[in-house]
N, C-alpha and C. Protein backbone atom coordinates (compact mmCIF):
# COMPACT_ATOMS: atom_id res chain seq x y z
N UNK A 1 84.99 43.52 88.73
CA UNK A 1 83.75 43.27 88.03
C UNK A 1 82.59 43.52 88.99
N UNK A 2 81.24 43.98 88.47
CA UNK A 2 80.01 44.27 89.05
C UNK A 2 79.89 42.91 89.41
N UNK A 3 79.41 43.03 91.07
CA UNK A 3 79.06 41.54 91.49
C UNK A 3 77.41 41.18 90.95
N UNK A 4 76.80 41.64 90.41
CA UNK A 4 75.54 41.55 89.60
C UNK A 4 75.86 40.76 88.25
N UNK A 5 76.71 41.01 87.75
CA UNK A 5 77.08 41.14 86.18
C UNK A 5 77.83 39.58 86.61
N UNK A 6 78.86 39.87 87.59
CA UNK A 6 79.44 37.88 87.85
C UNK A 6 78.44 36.77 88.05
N UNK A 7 77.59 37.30 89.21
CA UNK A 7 76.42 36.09 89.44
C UNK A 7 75.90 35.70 88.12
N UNK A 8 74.97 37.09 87.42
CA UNK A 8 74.80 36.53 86.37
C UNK A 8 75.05 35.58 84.77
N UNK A 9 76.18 35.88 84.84
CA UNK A 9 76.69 35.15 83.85
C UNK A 9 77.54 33.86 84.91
N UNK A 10 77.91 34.10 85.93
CA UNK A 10 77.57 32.31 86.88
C UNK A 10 76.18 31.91 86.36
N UNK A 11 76.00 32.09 86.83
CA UNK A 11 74.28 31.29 86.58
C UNK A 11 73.88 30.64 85.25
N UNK A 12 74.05 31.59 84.04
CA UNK A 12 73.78 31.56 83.10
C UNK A 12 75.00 29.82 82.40
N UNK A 13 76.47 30.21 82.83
CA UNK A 13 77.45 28.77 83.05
C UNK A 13 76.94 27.46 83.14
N UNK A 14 76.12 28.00 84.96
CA UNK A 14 76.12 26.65 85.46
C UNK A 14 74.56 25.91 84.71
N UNK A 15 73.54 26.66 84.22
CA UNK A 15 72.20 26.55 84.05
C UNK A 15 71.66 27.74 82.87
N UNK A 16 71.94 26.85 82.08
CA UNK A 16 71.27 28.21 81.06
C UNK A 16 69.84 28.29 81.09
N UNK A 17 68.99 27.47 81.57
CA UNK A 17 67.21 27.57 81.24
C UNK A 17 67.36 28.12 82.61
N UNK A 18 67.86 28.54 83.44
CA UNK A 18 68.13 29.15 84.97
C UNK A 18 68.37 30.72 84.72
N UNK A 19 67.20 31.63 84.84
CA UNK A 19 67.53 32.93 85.25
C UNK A 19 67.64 34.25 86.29
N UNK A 20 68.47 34.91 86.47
CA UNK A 20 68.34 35.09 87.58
C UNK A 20 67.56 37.15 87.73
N UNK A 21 66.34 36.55 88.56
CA UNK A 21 65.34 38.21 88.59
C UNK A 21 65.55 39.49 89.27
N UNK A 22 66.16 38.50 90.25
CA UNK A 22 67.06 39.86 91.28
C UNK A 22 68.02 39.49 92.06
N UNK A 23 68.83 40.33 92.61
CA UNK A 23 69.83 40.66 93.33
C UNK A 23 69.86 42.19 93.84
N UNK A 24 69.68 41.81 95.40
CA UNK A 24 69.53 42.38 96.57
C UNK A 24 71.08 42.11 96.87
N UNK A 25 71.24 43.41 97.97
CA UNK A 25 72.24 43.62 98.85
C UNK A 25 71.27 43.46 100.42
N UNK A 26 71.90 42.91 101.33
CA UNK A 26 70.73 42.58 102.52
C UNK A 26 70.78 43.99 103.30
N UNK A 27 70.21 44.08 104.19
CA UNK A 27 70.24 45.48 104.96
C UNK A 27 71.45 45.79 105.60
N UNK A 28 72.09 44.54 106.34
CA UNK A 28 73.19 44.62 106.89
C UNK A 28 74.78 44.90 105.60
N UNK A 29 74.45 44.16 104.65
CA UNK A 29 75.64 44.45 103.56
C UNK A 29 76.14 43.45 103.65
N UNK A 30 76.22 42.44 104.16
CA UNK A 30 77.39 41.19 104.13
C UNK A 30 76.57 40.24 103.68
N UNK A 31 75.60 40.33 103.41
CA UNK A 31 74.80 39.18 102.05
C UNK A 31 74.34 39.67 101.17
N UNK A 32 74.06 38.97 99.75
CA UNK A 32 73.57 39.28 98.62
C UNK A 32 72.13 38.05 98.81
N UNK A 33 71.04 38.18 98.36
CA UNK A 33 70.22 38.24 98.19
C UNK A 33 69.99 38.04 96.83
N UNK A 34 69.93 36.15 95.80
CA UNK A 34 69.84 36.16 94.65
C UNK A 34 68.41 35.31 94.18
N UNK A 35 67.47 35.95 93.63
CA UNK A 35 66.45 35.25 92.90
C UNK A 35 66.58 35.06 91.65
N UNK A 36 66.27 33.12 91.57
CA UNK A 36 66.34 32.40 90.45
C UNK A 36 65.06 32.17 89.85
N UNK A 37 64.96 32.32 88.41
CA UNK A 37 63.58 31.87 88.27
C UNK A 37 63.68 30.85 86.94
N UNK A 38 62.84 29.97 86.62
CA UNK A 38 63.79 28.90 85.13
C UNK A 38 62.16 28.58 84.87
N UNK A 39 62.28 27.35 84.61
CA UNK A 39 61.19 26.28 83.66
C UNK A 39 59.68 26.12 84.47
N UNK A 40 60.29 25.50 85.81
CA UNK A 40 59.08 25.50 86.83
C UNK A 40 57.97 26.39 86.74
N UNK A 41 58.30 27.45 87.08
CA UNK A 41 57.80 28.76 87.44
C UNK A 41 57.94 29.12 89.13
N UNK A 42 58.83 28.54 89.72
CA UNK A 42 59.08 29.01 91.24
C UNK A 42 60.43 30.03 91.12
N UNK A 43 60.19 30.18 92.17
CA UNK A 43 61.18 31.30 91.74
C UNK A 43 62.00 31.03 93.49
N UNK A 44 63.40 30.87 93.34
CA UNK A 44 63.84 30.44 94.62
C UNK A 44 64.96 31.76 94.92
N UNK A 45 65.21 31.55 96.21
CA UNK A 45 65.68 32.60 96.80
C UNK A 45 67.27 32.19 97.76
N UNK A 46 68.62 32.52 96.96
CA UNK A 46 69.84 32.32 97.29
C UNK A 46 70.66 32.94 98.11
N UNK A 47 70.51 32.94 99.33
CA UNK A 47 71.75 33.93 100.33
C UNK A 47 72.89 33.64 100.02
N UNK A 48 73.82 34.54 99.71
CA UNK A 48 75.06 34.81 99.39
C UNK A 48 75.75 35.69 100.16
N UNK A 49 77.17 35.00 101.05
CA UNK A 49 78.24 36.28 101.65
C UNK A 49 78.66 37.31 100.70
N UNK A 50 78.64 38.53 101.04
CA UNK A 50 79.17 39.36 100.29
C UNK A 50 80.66 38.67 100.10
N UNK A 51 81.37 38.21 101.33
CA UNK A 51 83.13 38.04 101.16
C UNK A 51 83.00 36.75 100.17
N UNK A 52 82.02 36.07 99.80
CA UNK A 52 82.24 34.95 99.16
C UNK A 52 82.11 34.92 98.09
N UNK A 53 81.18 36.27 97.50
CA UNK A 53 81.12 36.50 96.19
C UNK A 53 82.29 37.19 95.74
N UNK A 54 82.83 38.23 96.62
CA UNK A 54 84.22 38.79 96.29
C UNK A 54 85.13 38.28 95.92
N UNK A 55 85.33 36.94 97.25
CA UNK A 55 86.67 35.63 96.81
C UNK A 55 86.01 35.19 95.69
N UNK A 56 84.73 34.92 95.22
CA UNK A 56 84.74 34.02 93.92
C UNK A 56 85.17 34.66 92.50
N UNK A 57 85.12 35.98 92.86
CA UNK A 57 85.12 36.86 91.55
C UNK A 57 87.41 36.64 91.60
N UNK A 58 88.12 36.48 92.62
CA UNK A 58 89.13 36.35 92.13
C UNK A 58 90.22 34.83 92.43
N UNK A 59 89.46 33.72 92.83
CA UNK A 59 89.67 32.57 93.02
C UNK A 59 89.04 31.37 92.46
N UNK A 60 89.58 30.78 91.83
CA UNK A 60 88.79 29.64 91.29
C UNK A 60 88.29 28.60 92.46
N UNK A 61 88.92 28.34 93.52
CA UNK A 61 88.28 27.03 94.27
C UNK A 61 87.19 27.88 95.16
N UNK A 62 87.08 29.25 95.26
CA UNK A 62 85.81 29.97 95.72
C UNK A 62 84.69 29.80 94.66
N UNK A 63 85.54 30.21 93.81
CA UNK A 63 84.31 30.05 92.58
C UNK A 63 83.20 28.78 92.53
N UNK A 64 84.40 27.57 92.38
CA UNK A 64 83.57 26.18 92.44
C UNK A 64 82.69 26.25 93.75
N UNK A 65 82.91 26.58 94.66
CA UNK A 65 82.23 26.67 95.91
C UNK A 65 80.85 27.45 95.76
N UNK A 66 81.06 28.21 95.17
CA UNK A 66 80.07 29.75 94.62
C UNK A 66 78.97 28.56 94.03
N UNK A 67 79.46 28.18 92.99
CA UNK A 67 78.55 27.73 91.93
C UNK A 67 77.90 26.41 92.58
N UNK A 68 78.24 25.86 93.34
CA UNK A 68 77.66 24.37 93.21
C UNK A 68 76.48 25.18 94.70
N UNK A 69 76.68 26.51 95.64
CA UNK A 69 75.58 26.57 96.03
C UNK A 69 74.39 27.34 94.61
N UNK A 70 74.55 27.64 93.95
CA UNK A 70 73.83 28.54 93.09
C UNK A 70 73.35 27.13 91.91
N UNK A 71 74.01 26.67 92.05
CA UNK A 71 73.94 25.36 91.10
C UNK A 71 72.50 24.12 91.93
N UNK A 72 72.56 24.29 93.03
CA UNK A 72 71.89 23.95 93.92
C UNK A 72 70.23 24.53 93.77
N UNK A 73 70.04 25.80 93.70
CA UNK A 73 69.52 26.89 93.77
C UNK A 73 68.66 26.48 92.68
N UNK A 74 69.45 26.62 91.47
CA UNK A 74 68.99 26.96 89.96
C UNK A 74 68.27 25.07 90.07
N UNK A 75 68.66 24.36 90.14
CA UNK A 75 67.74 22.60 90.28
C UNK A 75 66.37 22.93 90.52
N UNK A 76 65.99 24.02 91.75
CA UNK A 76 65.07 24.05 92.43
C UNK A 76 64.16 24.69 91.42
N UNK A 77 64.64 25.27 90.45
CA UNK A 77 63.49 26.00 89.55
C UNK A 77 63.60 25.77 88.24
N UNK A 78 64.35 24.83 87.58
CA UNK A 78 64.84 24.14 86.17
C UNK A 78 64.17 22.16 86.51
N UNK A 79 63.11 22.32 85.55
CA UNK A 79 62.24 21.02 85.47
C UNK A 79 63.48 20.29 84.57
N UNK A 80 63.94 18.64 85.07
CA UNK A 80 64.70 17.78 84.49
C UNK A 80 64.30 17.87 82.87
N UNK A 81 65.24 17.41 81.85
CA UNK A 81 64.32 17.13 80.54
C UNK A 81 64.78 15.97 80.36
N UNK A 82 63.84 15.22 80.09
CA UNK A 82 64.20 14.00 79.69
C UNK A 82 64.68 13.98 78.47
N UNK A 83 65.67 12.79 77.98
CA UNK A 83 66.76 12.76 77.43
C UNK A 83 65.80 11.63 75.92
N UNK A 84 65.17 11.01 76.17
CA UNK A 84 64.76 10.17 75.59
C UNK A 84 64.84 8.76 75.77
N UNK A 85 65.91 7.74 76.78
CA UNK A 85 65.97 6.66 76.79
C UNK A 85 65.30 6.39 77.92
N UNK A 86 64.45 5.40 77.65
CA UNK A 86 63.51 4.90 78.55
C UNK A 86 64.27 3.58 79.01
């Protein structure tokens, strides 16, 4: 699978009001480079190993690993909604 096409629909999983604007390959090649943008209006910026997006695309306990930094990420630009109980 396109490692573009995995992040994104990660993202979309872990945070649906969480979208993601770009994805960079870094100069060197062994990071990805992911911008989140959601509710806020900040737009945050996710370094990713290339080998870690690879293992996540065919391992699940990479995966969980994957997501809870991207999951991390996507908080930073998705405003809480309150639920209603005060």
């Amino acid at each position: 699978m396109d490692p573009s096409t995995f992040l994104r629909d990660l993202v979309t999983q872990l945070e649906p009001n969480a979208t993601v604007v770009g994805i960079e390959a870094a100069p060197d090649a062994d990071r990805y480079r992911v911008q989140l943008a959601g509710t806020t209006g900040v737009v945050a910026d996710c370094e990713l190993a290339r080998t870690d997006v690879e293992a996540a695309e065919q391992s699940s306990e990479a995966r969980r690993r994957l997501a809870s930094v991207l999951k991390r990420c996507a908080d930073d630009v998705v405003a809480p909604v309150p639920d209603g109980r005060a």
